[in-house]
N, C-alpha and C. Protein backbone atom coordinates (compact mmCIF):
# COMPACT_ATOMS: atom_id res chain seq x y z
N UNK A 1 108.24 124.81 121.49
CA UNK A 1 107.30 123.85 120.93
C UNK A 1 107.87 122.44 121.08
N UNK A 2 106.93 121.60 121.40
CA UNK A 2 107.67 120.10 121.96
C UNK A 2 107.09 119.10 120.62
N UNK A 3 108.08 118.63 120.30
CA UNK A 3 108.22 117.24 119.07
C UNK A 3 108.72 116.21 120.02
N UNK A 4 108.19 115.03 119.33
CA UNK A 4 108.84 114.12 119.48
C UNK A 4 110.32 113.40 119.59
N UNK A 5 110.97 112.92 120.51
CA UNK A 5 112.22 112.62 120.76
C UNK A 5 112.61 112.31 119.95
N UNK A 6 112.03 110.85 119.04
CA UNK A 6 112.65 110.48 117.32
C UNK A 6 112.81 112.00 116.34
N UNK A 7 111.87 112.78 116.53
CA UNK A 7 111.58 113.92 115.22
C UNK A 7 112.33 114.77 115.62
N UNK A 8 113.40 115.23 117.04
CA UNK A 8 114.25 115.91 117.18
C UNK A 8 115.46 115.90 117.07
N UNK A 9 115.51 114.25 116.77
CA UNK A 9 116.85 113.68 116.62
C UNK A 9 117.63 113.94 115.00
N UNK A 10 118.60 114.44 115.05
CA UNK A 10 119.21 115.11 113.84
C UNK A 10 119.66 113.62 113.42
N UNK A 11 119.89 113.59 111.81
CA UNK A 11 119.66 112.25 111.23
C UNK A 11 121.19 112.47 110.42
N UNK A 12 122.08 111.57 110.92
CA UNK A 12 123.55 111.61 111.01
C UNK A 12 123.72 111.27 109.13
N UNK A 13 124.83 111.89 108.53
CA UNK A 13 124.76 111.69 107.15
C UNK A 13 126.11 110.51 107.34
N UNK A 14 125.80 109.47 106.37
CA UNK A 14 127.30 108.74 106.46
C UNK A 14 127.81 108.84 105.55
N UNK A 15 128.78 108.46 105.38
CA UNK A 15 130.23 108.49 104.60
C UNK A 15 130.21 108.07 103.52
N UNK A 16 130.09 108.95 101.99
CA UNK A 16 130.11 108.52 101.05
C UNK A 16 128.56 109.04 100.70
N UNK A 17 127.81 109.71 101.06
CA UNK A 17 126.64 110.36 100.79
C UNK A 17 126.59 111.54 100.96
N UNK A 18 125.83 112.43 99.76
CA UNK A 18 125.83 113.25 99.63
C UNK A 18 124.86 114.45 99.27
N UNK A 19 124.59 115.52 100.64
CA UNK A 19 122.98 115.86 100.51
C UNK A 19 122.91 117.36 100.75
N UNK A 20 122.23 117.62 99.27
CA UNK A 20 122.03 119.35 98.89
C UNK A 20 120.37 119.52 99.25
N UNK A 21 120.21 120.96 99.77
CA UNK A 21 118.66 121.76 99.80
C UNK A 21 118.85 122.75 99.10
N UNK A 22 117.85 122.49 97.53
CA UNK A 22 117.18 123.70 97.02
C UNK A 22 115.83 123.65 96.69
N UNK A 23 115.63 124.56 96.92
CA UNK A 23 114.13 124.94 96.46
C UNK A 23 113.38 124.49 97.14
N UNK A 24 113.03 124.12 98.32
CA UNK A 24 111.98 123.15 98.84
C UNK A 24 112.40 121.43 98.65
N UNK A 25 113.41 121.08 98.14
CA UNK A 25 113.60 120.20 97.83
C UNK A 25 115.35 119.49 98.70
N UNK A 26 115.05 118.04 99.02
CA UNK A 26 116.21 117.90 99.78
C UNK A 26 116.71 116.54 98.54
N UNK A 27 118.06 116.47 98.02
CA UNK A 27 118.37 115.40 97.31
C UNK A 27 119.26 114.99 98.01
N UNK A 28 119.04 113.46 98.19
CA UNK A 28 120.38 112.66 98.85
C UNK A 28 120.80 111.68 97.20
N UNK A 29 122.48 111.59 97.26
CA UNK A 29 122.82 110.62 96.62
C UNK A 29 124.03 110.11 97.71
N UNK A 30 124.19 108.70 96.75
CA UNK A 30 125.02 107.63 97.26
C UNK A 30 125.39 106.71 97.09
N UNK A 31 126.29 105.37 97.25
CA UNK A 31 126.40 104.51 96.08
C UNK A 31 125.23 103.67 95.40
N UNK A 32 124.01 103.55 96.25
CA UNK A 32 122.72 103.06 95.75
C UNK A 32 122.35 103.55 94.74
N UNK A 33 122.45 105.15 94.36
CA UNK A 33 121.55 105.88 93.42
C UNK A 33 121.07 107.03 94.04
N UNK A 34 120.15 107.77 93.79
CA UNK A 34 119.82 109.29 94.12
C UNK A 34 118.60 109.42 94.42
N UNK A 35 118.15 109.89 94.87
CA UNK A 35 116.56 109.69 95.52
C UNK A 35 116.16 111.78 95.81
N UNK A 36 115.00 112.12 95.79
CA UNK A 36 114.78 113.74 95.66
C UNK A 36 113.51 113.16 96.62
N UNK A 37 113.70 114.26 98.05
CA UNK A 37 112.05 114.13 98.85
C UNK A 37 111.71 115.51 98.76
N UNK A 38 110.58 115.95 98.81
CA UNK A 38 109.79 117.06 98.42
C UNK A 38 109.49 117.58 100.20
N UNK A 39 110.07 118.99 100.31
CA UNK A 39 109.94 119.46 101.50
C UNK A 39 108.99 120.16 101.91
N UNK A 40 107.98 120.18 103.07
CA UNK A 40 107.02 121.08 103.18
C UNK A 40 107.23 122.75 103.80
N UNK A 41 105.82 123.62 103.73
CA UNK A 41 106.41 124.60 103.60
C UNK A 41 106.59 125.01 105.51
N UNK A 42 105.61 124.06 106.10
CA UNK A 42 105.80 124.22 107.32
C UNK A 42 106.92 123.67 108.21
N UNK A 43 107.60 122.69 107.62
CA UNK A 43 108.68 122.58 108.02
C UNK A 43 110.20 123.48 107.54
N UNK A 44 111.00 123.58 108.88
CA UNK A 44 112.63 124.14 108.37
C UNK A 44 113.09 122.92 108.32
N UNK A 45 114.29 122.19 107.34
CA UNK A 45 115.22 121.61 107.26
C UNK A 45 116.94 122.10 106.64
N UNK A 46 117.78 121.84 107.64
CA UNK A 46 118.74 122.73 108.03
C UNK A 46 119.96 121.72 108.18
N UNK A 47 121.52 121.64 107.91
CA UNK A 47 122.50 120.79 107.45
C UNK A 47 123.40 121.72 108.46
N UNK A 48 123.64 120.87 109.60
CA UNK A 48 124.51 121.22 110.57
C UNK A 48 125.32 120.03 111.33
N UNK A 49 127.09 120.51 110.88
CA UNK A 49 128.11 119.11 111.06
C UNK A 49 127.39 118.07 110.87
N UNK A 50 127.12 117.66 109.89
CA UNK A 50 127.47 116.42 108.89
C UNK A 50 126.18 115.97 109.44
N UNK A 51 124.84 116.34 109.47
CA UNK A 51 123.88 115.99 110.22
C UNK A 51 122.59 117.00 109.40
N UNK A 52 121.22 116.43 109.54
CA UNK A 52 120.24 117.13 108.47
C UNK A 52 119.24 116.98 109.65
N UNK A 53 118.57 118.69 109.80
CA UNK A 53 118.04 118.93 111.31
C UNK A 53 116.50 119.06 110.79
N UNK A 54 115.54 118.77 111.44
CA UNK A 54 113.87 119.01 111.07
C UNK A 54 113.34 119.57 111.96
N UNK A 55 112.30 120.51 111.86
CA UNK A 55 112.03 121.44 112.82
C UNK A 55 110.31 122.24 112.53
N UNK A 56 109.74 121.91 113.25
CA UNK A 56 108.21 122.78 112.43
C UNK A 56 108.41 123.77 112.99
N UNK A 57 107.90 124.85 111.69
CA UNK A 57 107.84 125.74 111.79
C UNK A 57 107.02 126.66 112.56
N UNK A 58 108.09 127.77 113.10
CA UNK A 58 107.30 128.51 113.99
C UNK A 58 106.41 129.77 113.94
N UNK A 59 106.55 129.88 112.44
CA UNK A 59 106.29 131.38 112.36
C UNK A 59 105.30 130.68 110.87
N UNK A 60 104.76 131.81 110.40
CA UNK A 60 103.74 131.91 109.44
C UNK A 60 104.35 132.11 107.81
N UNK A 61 103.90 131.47 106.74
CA UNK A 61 104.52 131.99 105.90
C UNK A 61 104.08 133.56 105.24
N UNK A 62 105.36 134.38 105.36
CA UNK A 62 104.95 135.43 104.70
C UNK A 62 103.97 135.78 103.29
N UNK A 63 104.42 134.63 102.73
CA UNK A 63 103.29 134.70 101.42
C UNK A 63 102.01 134.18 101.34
N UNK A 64 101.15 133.65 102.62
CA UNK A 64 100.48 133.18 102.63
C UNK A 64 99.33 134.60 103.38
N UNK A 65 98.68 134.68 102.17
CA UNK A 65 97.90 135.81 102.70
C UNK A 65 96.23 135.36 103.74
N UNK A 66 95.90 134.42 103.60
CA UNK A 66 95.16 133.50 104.39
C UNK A 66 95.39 133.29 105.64
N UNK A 67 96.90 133.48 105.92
CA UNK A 67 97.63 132.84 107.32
C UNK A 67 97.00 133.41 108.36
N UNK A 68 96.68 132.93 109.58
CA UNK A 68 96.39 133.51 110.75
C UNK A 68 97.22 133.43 111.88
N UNK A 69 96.68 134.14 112.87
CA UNK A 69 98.45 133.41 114.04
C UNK A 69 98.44 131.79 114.14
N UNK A 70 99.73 131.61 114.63
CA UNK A 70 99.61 130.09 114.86
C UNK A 70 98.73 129.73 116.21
N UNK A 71 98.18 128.58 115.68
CA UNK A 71 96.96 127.95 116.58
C UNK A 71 97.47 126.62 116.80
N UNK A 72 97.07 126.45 118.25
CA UNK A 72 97.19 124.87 119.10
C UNK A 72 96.66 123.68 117.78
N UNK A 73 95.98 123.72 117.14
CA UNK A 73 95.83 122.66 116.25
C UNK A 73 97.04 122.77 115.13
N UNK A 74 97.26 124.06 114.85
CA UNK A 74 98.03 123.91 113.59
C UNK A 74 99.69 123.58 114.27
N UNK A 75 99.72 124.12 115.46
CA UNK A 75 101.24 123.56 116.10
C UNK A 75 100.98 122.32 116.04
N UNK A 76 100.21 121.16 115.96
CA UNK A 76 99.81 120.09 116.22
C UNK A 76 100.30 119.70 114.80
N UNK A 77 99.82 120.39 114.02
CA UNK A 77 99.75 120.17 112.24
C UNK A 77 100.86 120.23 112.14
N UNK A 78 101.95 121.27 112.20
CA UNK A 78 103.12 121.81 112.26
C UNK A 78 104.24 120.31 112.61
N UNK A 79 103.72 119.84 113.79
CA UNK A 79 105.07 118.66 114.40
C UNK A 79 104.49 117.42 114.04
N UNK A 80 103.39 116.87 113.67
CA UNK A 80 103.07 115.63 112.98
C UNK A 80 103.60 116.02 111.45
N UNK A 81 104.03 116.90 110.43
CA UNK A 81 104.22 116.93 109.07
C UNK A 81 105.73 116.34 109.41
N UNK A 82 106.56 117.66 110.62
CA UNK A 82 107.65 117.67 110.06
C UNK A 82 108.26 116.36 111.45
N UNK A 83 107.61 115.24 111.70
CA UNK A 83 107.70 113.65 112.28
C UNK A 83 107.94 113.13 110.68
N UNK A 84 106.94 113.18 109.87
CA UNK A 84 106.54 112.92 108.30
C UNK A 84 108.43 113.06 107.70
N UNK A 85 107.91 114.49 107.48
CA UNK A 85 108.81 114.59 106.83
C UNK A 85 111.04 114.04 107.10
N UNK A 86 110.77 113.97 108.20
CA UNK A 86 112.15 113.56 109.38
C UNK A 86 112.18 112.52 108.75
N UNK A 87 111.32 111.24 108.54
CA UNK A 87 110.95 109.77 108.25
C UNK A 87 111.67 110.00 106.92
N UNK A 88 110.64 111.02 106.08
CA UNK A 88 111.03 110.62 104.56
C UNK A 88 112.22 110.47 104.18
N UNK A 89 112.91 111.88 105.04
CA UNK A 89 114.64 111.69 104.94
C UNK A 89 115.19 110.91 105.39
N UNK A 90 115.14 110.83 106.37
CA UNK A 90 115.79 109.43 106.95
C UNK A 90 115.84 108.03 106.17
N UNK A 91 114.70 107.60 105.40
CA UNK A 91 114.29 106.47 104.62
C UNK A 91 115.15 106.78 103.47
N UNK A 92 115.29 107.82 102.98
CA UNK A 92 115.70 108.48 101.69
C UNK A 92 117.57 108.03 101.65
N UNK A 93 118.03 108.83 103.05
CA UNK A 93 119.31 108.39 103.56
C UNK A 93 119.90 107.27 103.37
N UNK A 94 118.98 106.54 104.13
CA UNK A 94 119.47 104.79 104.09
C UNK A 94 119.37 104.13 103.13
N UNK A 95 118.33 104.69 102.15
CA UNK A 95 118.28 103.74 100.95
C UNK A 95 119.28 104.16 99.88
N UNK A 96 119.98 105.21 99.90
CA UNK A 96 120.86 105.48 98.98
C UNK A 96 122.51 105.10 99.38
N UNK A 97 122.44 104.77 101.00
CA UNK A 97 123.57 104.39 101.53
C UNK A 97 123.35 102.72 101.39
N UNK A 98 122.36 102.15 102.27
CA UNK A 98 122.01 100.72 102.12
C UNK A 98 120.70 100.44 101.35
N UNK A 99 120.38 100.78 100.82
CA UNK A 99 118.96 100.03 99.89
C UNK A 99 118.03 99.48 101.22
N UNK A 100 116.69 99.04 100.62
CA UNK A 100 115.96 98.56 101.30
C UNK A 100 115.66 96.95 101.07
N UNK A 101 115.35 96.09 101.60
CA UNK A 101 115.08 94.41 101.03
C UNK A 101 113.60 93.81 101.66
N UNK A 102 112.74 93.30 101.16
CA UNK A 102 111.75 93.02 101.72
C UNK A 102 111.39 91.52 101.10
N UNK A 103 111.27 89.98 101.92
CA UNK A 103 111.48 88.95 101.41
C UNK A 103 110.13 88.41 101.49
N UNK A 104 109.37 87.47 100.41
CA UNK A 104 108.12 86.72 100.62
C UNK A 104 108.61 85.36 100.53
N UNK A 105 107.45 84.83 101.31
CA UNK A 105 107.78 83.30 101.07
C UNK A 105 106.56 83.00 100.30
N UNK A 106 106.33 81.80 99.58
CA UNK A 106 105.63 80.67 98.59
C UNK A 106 105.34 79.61 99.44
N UNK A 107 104.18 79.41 100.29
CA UNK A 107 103.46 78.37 100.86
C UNK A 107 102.84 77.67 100.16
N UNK A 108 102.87 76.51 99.81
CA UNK A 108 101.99 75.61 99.34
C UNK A 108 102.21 74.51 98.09
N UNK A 109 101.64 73.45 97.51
CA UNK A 109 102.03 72.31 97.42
C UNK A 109 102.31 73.12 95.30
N UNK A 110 103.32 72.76 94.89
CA UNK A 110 103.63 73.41 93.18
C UNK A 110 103.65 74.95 93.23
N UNK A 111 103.78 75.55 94.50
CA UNK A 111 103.77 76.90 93.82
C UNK A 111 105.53 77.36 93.81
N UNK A 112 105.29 78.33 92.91
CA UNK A 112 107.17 78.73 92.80
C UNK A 112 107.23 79.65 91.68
N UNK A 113 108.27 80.46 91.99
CA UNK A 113 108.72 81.95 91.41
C UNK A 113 110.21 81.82 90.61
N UNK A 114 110.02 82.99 89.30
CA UNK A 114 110.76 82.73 88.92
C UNK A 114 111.10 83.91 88.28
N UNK A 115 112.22 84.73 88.54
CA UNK A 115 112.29 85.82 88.25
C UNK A 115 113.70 85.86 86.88
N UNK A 116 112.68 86.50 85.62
CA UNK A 116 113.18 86.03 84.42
C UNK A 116 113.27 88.11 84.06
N UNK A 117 114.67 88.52 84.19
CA UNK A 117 114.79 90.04 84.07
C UNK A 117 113.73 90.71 84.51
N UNK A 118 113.06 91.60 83.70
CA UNK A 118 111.41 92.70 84.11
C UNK A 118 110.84 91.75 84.82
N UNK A 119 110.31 90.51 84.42
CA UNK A 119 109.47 90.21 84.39
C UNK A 119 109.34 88.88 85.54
N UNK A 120 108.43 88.59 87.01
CA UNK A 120 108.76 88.00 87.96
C UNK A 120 107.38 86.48 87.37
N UNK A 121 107.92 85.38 87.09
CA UNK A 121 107.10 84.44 86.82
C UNK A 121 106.44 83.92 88.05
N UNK A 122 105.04 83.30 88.79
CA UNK A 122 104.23 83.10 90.08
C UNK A 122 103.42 81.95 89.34
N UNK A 123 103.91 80.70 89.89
CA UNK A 123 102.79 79.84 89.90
C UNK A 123 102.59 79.30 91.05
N UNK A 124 101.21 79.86 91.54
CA UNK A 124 100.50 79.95 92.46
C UNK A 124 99.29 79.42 92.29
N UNK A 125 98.99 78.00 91.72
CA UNK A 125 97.83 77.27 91.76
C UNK A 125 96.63 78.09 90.87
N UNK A 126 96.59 78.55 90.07
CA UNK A 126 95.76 79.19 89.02
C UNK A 126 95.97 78.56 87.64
N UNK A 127 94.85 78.23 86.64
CA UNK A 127 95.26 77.09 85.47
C UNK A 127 96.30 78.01 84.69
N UNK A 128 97.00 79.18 85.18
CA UNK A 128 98.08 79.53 83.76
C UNK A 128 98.75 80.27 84.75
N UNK A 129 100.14 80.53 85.08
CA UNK A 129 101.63 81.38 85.55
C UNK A 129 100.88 82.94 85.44
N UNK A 130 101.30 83.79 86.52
CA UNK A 130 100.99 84.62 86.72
C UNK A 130 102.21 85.46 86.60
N UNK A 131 102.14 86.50 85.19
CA UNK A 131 103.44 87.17 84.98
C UNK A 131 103.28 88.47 85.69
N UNK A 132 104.13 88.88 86.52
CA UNK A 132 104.16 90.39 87.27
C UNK A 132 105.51 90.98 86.38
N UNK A 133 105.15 92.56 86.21
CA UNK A 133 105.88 93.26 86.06
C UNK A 133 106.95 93.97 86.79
N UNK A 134 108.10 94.05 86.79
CA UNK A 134 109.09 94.83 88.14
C UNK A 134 109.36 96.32 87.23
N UNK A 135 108.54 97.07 88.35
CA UNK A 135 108.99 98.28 88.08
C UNK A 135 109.77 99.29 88.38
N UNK A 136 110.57 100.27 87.51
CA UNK A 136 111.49 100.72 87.24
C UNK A 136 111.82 101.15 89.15
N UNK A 137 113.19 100.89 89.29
CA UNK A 137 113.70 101.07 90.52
C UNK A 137 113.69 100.11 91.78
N UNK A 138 113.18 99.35 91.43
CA UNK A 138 113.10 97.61 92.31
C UNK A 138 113.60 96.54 91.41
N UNK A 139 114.71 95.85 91.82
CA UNK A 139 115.33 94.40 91.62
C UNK A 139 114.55 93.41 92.25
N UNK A 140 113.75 92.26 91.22
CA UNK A 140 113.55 91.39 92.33
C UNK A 140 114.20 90.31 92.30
N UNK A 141 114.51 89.12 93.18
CA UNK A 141 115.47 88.05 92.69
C UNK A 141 114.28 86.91 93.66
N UNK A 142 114.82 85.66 93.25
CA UNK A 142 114.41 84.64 93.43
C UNK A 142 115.39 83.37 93.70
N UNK A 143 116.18 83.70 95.15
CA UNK A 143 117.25 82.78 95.01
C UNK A 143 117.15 81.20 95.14
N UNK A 144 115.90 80.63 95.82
CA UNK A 144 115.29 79.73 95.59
C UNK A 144 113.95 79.56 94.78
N UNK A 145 112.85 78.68 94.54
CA UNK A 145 111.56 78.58 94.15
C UNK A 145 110.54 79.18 94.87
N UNK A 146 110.98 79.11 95.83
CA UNK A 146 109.91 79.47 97.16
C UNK A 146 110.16 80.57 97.86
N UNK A 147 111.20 81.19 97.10
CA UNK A 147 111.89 82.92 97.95
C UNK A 147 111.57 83.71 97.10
N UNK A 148 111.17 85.09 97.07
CA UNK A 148 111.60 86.17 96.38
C UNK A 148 111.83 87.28 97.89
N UNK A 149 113.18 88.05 96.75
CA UNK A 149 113.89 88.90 97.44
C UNK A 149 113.27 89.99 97.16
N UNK A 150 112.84 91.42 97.55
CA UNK A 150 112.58 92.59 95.94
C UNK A 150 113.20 93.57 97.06
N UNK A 151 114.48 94.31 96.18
CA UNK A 151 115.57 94.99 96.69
C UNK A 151 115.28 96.80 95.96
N UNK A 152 115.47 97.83 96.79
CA UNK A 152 115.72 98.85 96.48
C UNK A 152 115.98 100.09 97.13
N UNK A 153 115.99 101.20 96.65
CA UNK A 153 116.52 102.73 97.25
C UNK A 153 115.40 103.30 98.05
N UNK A 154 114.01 102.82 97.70
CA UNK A 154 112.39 103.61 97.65
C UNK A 154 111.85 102.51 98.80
N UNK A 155 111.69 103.16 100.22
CA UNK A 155 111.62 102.05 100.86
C UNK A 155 109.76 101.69 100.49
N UNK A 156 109.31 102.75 100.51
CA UNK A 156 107.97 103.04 99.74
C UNK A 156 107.46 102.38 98.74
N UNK A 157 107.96 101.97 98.08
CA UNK A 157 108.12 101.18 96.56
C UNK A 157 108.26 99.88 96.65
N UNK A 158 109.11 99.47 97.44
CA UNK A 158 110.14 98.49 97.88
C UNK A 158 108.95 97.79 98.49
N UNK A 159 107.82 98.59 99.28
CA UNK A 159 106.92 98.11 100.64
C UNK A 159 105.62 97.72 99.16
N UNK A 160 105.57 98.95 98.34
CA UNK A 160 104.61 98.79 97.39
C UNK A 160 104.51 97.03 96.80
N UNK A 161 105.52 97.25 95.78
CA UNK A 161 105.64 95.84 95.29
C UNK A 161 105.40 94.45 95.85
N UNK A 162 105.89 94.51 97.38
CA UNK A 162 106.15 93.32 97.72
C UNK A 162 104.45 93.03 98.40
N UNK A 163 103.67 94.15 98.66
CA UNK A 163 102.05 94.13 99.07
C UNK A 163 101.80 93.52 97.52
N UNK A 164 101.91 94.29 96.51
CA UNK A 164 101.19 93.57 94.86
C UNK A 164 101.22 92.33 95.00
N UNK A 165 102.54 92.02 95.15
CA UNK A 165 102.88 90.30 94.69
C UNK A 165 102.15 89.25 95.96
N UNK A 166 102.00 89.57 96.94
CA UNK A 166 101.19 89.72 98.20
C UNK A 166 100.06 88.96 98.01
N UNK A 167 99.23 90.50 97.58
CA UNK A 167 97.68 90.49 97.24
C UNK A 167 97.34 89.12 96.10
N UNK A 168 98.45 88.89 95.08
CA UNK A 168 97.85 88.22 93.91
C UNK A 168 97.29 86.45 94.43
N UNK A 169 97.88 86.32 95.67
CA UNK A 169 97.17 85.26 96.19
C UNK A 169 97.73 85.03 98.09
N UNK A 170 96.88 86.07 98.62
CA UNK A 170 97.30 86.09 100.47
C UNK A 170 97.29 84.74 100.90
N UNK A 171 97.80 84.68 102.18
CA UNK A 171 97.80 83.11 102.59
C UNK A 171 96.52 83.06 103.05
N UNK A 172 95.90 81.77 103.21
CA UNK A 172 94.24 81.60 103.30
C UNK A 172 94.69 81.31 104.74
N UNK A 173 93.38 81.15 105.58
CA UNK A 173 93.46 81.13 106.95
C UNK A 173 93.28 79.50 107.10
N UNK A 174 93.30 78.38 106.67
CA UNK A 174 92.70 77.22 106.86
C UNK A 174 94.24 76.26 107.22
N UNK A 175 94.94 76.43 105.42
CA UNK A 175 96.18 75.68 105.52
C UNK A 175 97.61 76.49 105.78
N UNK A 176 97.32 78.11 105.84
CA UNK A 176 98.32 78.65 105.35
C UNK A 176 99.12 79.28 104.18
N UNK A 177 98.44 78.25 103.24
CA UNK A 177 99.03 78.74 101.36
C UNK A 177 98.86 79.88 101.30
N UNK A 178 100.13 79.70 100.36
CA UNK A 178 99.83 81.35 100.04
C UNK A 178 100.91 81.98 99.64
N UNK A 179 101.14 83.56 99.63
CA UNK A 179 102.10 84.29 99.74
C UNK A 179 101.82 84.98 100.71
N UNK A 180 102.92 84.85 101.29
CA UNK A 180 103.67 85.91 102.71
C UNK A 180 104.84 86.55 103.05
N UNK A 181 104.71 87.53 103.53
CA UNK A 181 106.26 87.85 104.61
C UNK A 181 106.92 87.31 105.12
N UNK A 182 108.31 87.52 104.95
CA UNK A 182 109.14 86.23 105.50
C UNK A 182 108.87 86.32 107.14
N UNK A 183 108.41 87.52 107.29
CA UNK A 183 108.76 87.67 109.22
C UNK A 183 106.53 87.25 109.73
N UNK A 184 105.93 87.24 108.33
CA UNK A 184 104.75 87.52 108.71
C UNK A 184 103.80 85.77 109.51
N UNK A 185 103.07 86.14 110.98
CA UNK A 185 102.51 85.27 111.36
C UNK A 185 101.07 84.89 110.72
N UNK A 186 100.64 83.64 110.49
CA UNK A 186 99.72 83.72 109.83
C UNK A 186 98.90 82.71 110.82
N UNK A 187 97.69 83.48 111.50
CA UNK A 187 96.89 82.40 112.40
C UNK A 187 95.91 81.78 111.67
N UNK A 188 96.53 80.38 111.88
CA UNK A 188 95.25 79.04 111.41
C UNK A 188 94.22 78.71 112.12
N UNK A 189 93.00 78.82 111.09
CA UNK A 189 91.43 78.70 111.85
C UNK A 189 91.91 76.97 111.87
N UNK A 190 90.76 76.45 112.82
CA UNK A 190 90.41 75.66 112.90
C UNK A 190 89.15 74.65 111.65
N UNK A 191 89.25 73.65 111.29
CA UNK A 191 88.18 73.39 110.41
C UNK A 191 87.17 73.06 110.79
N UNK A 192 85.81 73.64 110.07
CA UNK A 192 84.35 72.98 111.27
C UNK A 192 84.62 71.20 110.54
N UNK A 193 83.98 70.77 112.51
CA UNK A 193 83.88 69.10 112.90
C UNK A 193 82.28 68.99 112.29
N UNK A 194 82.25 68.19 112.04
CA UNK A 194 80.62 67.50 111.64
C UNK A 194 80.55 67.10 113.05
């Protein structure tokens, strides 16, 4: 059965991390913290020299009394989960070895952030400060007015948050203002001429 070159590639464990399979379940820890990904039943995942292997499955589950032989769609089903699932670990890996970081910038004339513990302060041109909540497992920091950093283990989370704070005011297409991605391009319309 043919997977993908990334989804065959065994996902190297580094040094100072540490990763058990029970139950359907794969836990990595590491100096970041500990992270648990939930394994499917169509995938095998398998810990060979210092390396965590993914593999769809080839055979049927015995307890599945529904099961039929395997079919060209479900081999299909079979190596897109366990692509999925390869990712989750992999993400899981790195964030407990290196964390994840995702940076916005603050476009525009008084706006600025201010990250006061839980709680991330946004004035973003609205008549009152816009208080966001940081939730459990994301650091956010604010090393200038116009930066926020939001740091963590959950690259998922990590991606979550930094879309919230995002959304609460996108950059407009005219001047640019706004909130954005530090890496993100933002194309400027033109203004209608009389």
């Amino acid at each position: 059965m043919k997977t993908s070159r990334i989804g065959r590639k065994p996902i190297a464990i580094p040094s100072g991390v540490e990763v058990k399979i029970q139950d359907s379940k794969l836990s990595a820890k590491g100096p970041k913290g500990q992270i648990v990904v939930e394994l499917h039943p169509f995938v095998n995942v398998t810990m060979e020299a210092g390396a965590v292997k993914v593999q769809p499955n080839q055979q049927n589950d015995p307890n599945d009394k529904n099961a039929e032989v395997i079919t060209g769609s479900r081999v299909k089903l079979n190596r897109s989960i366990s692509g999925t699932i390869r990712a989750n670990i992999h993400n899981a890996i790195h964030g407990v070895a290196q964390g994840f970081e995702r940076k916005l910038i603050l476009i525009g004339v008084g706006y600025r952030a201010q990250a006061k513990g839980k709680v991330l302060s946004l004035s973003l041109g609205f008549s009152h400060p816009t208080e966001f909540k940081v939730p459990d497992g994301v650091t956010i920091e604010a090393p200038t007015q116009t930066e926020i950093v939001i740091k963590g283990i959950n690259k998922e989370l990590v991606g979550l948050v930094a879309s919230q704070i995002r959304s609460i005011r996108p950059p407009e297409p005219y001047k640019g203002k706004g909130v954005r991605y530090a890496e993100e391009v933002v194309e400027i319309k033109e203004t209608k001429k009389k």
